[in-house]
Protein backbone atom coordinates (compact mmCIF):
# COMPACT_ATOMS: atom_id res chain seq x y z
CA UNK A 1 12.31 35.19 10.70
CA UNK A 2 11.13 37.54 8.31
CA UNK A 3 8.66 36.66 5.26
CA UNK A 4 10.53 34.88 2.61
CA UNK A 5 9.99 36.89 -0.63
CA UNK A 6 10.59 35.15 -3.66
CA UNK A 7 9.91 34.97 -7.37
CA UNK A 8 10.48 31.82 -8.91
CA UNK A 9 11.03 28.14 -7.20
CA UNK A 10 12.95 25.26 -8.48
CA UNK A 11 13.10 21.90 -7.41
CA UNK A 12 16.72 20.33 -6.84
CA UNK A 13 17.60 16.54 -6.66
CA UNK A 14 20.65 16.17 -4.60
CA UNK A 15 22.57 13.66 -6.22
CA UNK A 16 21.67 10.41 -8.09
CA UNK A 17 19.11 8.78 -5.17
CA UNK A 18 20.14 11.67 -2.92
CA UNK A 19 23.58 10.53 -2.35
CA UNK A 20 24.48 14.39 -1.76
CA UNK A 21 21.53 15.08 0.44
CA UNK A 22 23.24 15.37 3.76
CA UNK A 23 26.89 16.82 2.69
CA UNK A 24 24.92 19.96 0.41
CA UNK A 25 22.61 20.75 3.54
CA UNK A 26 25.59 20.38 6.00
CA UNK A 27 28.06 22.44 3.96
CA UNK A 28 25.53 24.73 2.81
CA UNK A 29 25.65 23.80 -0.84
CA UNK A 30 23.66 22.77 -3.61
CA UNK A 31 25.56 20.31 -5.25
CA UNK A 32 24.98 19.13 -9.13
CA UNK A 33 26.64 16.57 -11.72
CA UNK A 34 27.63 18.06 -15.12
CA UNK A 35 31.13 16.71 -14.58
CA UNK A 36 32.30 16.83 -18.55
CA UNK A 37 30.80 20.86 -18.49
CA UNK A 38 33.53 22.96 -18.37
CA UNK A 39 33.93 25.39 -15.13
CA UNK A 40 34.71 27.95 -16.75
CA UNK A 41 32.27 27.95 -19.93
CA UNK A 42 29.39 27.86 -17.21
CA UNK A 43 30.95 30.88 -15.50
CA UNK A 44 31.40 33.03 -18.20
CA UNK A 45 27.79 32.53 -19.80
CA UNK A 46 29.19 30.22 -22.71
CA UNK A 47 25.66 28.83 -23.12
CA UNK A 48 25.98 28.07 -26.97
CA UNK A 49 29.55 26.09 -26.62
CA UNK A 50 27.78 24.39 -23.67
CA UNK A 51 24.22 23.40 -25.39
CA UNK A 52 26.21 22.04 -28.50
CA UNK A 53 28.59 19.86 -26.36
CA UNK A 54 25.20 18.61 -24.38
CA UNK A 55 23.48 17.68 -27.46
CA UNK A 56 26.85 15.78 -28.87
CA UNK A 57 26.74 13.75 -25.41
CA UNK A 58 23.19 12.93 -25.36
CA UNK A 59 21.30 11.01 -27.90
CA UNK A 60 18.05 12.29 -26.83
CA UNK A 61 17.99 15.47 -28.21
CA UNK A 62 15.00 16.49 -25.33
CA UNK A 63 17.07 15.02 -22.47
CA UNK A 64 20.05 17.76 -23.76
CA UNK A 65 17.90 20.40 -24.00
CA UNK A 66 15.74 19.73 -20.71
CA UNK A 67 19.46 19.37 -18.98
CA UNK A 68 21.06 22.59 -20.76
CA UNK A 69 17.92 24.67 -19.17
CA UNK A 70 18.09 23.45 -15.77
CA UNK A 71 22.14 23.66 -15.68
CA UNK A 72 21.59 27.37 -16.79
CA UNK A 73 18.38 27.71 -14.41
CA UNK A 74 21.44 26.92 -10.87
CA UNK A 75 24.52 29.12 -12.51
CA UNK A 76 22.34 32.26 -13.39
CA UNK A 77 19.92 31.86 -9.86
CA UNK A 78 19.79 34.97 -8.08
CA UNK A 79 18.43 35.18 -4.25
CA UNK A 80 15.16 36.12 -6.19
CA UNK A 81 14.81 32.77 -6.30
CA UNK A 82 13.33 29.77 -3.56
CA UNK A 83 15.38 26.29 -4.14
CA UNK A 84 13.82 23.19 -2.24
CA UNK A 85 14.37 19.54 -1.59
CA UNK A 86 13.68 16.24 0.53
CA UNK A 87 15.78 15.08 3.31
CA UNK A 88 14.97 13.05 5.59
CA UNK A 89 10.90 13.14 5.75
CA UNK A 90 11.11 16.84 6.10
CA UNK A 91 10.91 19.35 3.20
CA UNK A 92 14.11 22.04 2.52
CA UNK A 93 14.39 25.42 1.27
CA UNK A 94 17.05 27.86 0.95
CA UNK A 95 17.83 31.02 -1.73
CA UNK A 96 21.18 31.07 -3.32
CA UNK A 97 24.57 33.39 -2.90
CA UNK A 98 25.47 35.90 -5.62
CA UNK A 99 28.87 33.88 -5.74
CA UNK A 100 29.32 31.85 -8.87
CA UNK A 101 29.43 28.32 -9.55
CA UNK A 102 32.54 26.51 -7.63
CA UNK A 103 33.88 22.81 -8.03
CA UNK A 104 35.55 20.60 -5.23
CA UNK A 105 36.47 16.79 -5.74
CA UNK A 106 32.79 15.86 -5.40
CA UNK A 107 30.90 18.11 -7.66
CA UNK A 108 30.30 20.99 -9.24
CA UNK A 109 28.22 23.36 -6.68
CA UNK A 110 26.55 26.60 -5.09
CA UNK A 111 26.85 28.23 -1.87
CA UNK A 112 23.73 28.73 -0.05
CA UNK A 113 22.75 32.11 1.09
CA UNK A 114 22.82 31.59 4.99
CA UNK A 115 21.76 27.42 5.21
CA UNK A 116 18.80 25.47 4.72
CA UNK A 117 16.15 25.33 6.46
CA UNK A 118 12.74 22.87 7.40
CA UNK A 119 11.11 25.25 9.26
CA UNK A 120 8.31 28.04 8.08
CA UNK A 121 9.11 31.23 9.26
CA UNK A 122 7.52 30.54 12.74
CA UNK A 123 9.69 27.26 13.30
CA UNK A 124 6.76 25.13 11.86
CA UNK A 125 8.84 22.12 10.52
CA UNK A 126 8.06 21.09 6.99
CA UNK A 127 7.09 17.65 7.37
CA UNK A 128 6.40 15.97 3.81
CA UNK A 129 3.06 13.87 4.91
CA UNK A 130 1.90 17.64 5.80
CA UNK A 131 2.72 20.19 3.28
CA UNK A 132 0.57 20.26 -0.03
CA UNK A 133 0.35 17.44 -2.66
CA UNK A 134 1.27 20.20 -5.12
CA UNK A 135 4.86 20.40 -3.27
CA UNK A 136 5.57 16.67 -1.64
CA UNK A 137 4.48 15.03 -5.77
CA UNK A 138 8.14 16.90 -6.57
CA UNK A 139 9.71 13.71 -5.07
CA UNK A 140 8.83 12.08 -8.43
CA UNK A 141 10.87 14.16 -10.70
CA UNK A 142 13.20 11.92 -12.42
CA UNK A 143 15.36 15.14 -13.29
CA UNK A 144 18.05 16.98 -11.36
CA UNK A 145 16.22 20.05 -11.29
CA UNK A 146 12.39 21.61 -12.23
CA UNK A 147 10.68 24.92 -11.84
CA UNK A 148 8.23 24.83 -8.86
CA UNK A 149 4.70 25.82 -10.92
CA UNK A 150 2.59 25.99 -7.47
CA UNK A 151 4.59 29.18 -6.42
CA UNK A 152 1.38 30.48 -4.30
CA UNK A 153 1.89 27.00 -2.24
CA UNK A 154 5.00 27.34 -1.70
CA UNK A 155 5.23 31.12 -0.71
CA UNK A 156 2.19 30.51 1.76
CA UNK A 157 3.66 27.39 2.99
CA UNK A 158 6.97 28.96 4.01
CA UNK A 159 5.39 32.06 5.40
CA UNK A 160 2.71 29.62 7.06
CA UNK A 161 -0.06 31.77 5.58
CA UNK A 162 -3.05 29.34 5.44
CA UNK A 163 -5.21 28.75 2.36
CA UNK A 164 -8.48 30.71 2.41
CA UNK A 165 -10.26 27.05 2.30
CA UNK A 166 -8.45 26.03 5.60
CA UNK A 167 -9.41 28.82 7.35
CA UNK A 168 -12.80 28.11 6.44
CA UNK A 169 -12.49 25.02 7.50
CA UNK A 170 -10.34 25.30 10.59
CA UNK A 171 -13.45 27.91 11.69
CA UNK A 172 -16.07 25.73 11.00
CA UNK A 173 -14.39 22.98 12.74
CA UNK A 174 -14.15 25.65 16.05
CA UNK A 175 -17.47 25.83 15.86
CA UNK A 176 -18.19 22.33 16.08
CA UNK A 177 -16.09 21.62 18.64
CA UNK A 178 -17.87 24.33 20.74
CA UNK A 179 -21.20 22.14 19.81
CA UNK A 180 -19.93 19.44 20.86
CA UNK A 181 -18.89 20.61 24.42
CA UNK A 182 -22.33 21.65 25.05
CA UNK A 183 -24.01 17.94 23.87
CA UNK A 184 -21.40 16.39 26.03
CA UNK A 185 -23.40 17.64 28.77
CA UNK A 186 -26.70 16.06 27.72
CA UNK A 187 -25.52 12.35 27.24
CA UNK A 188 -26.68 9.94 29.81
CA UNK A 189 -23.71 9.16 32.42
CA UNK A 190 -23.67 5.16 30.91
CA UNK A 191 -23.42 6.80 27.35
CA UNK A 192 -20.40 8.86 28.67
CA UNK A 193 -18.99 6.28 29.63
CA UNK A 194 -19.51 4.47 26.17
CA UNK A 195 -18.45 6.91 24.12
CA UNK A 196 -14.90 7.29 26.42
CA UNK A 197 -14.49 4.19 25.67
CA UNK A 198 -14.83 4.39 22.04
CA UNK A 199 -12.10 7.27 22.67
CA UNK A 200 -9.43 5.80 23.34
CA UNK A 201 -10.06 2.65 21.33
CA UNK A 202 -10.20 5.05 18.66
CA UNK A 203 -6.29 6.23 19.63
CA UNK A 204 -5.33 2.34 19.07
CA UNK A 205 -5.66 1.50 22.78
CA UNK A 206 -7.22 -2.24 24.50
CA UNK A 207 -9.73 -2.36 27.14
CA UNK A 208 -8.41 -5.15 29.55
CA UNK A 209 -11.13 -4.44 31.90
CA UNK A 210 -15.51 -5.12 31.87
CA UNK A 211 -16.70 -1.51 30.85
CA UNK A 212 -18.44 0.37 34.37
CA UNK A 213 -16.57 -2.80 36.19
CA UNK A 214 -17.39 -2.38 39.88
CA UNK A 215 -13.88 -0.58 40.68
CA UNK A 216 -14.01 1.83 43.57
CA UNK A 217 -11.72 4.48 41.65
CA UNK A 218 -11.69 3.05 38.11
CA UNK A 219 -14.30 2.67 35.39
CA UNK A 220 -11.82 1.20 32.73
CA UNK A 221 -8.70 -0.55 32.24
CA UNK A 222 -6.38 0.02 29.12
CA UNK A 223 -3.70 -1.26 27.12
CA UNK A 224 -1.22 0.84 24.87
CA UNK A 225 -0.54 -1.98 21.92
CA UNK A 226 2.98 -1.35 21.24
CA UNK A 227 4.39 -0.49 24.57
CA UNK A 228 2.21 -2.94 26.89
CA UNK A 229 2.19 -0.03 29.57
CA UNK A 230 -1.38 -0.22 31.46
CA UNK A 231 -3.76 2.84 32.17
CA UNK A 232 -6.79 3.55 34.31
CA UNK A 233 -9.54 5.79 33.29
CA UNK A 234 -11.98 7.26 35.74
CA UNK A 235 -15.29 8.61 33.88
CA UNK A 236 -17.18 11.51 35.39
CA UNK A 237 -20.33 13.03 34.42
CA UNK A 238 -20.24 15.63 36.97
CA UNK A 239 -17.26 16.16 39.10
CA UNK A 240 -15.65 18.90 42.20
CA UNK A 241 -12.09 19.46 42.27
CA UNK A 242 -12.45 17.96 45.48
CA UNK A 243 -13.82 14.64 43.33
CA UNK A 244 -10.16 15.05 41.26
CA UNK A 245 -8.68 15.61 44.09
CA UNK A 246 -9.85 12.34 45.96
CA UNK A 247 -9.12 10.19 42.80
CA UNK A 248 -6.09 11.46 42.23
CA UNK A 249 -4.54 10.76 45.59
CA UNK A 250 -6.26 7.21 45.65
CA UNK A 251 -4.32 6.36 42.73
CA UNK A 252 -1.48 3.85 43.73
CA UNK A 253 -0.51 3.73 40.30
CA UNK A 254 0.85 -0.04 40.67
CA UNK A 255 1.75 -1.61 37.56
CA UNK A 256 -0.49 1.43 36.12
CA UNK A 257 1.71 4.41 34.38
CA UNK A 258 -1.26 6.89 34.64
CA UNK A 259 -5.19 7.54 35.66
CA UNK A 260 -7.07 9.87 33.64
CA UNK A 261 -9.81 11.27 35.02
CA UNK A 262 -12.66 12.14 32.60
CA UNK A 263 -15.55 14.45 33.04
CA UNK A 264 -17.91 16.77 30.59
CA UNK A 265 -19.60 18.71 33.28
CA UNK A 266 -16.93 19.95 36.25
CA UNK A 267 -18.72 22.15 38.38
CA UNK A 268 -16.35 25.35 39.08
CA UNK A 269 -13.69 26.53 37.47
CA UNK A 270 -11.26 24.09 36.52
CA UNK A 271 -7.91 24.29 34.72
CA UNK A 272 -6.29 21.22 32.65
CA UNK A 273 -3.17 22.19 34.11
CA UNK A 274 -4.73 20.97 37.37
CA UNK A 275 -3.77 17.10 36.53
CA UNK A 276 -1.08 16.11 39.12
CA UNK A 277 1.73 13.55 38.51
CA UNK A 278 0.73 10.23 37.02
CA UNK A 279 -2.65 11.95 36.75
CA UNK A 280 -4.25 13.38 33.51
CA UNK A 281 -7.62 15.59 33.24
CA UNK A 282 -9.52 15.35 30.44
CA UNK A 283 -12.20 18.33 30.61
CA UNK A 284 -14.95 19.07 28.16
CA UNK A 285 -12.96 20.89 24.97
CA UNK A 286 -10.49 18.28 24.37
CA UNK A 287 -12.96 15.67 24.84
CA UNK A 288 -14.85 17.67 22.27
CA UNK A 289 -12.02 18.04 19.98
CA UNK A 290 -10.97 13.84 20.13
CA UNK A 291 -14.84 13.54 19.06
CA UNK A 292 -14.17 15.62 15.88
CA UNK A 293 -10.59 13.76 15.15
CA UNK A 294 -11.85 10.16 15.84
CA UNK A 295 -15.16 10.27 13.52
CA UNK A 296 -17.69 10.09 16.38
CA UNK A 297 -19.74 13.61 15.78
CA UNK A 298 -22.66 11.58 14.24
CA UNK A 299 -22.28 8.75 17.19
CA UNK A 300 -22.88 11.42 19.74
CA UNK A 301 -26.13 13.34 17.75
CA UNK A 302 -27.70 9.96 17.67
CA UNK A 303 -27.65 9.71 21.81
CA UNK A 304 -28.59 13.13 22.40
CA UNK A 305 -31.38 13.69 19.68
């Protein structure tokens, strides 16, 4: 997909508590209320006509005007413009046709330009819990419709063009990581075995067995909580592929759904991609990486200073 190029953003609420959600992004609408605002008058720029009858419906002479602005904000949007919403957890986006403003039996409405989407330009879906406060707060608005003010957010998260203070970040983490692989190497085989364990407890996972029990081809036993299925864990300081090799066709995998085998120092070359059927290799980087993501960075400089 090509960049989306845009000017200004509005927010839409699809229907009172979304009740037009699905139907607009299926039939490649935005659909609106307005039902007592004449077709017509909104078609042929009667904006005067329509702001007086607004104001003679409403009582709240800011609710008329806040509703007159962002009924005139849909009819005159050109594809200059971004609209988004929320549907189901994911965040939507589309730019608007240069037809006019129709009515079926539902609503008043717009055709989309193309459809919406919940992907970024590289197919990135737009989950809510991961797109910027500044964005996923617009599920608040009481309204029907709002100008997006975080424009830059929005035109870097469609275009997934990262934040200058990510990519900081997202380097310095590299470099960690790449840290970390190395002290992997210097921890004492009965601290790698520790801090494996402290792994996958950290992922939400029991130990159902004595830690280093004396298990020809198994250091630990584990539990996933909310499926019951069982795993086996073999820890490896130092290991051949001939060591996977042996492990992995010792595994009987009886009432077990999979062994992973665990090692910071493999001597050769070895590929992750190596891990056979019912058999999982965890090799220095990721091992590396579930230290960063599970809090355990300072847990590791303490054993190896």
């Amino acid at each position: 997909m090509k960049p989306v190029e845009f000017r200004n953003a509005y927010y839409v609420k699809l229907g009172r508590k979304g009740e037009w959600e699905e139907s607009s992004i299926r039939e490649k609408k935005i659909r609106i209320g307005w039902t007592r605002t004449d077709l017509n008058d909104i078609n042929n720029g009667n904006w005067t006509k329509i702001r007086k009858e607004l104001e003679r419906e409403c009582k709240n002479k800011g609710t008329a005007t806040c509703d007159y602005h962002a009924l005139r904000r849909i009819a005159e949007s050109t594809p200059d413009d971004v609209w988004i919403t929320f549907h189901s957890s994911r965040l939507w986006w589309c730019k608007l046709g240069k037809t006019e403003m129709l009515e079926d039996e539902v609503s008043k409405h717009r055709k989309v330009e193309g459809k919406w989407h919940y992907q970024d330009i590289h197919d990135n879906t737009l989950i809510i819990n991961q797109i910027p406060g500044s964005l996923s707060k617009l599920q608040g608005f009481r309204g029907t419709i709002c100008r997006v003010k975080e424009v830059d957010d929005l035109r870097r998260l469609l275009n997934d063009q990262p934040s200058e203070a990510f990519k900081a970040i997202a380097k310095a983490t590299e470099s960690l990581v790449m840290e970390i692989e190395q002290g992997l190497r210097l921890l004492h085989w009965k601290d790698f075995e520790t801090l494996v364990d402290l792994l996958f407890r950290g992922a939400g996972w029991r130990r159902v067995s004595l830690l280093g029990e004396t298990m020809k081809y198994v250091d630990l036993e584990l539990e996933e909580p909310i499926t019951g299925d069982l795993y086996q864990v073999q820890v490896k300081s130092r290991a051949t592929k001939a060591d996977f090799e042996e492990y992995a066709q010792n595994f009987s995998g009886a009432g077990f759904r999979k062994l992973y085998f665990v090692v910071h120092s493999p001597v050769g070359e070895w590929n992750a991609e190596q891990a056979v059927e019912s058999v999982e290799l965890l090799l220095p980087k990721r091992i590396a990486k579930m230290v960063v993501e599970f809090g355990l960075t300072r847990w590791l400089m303490n054993r190896i200073k």
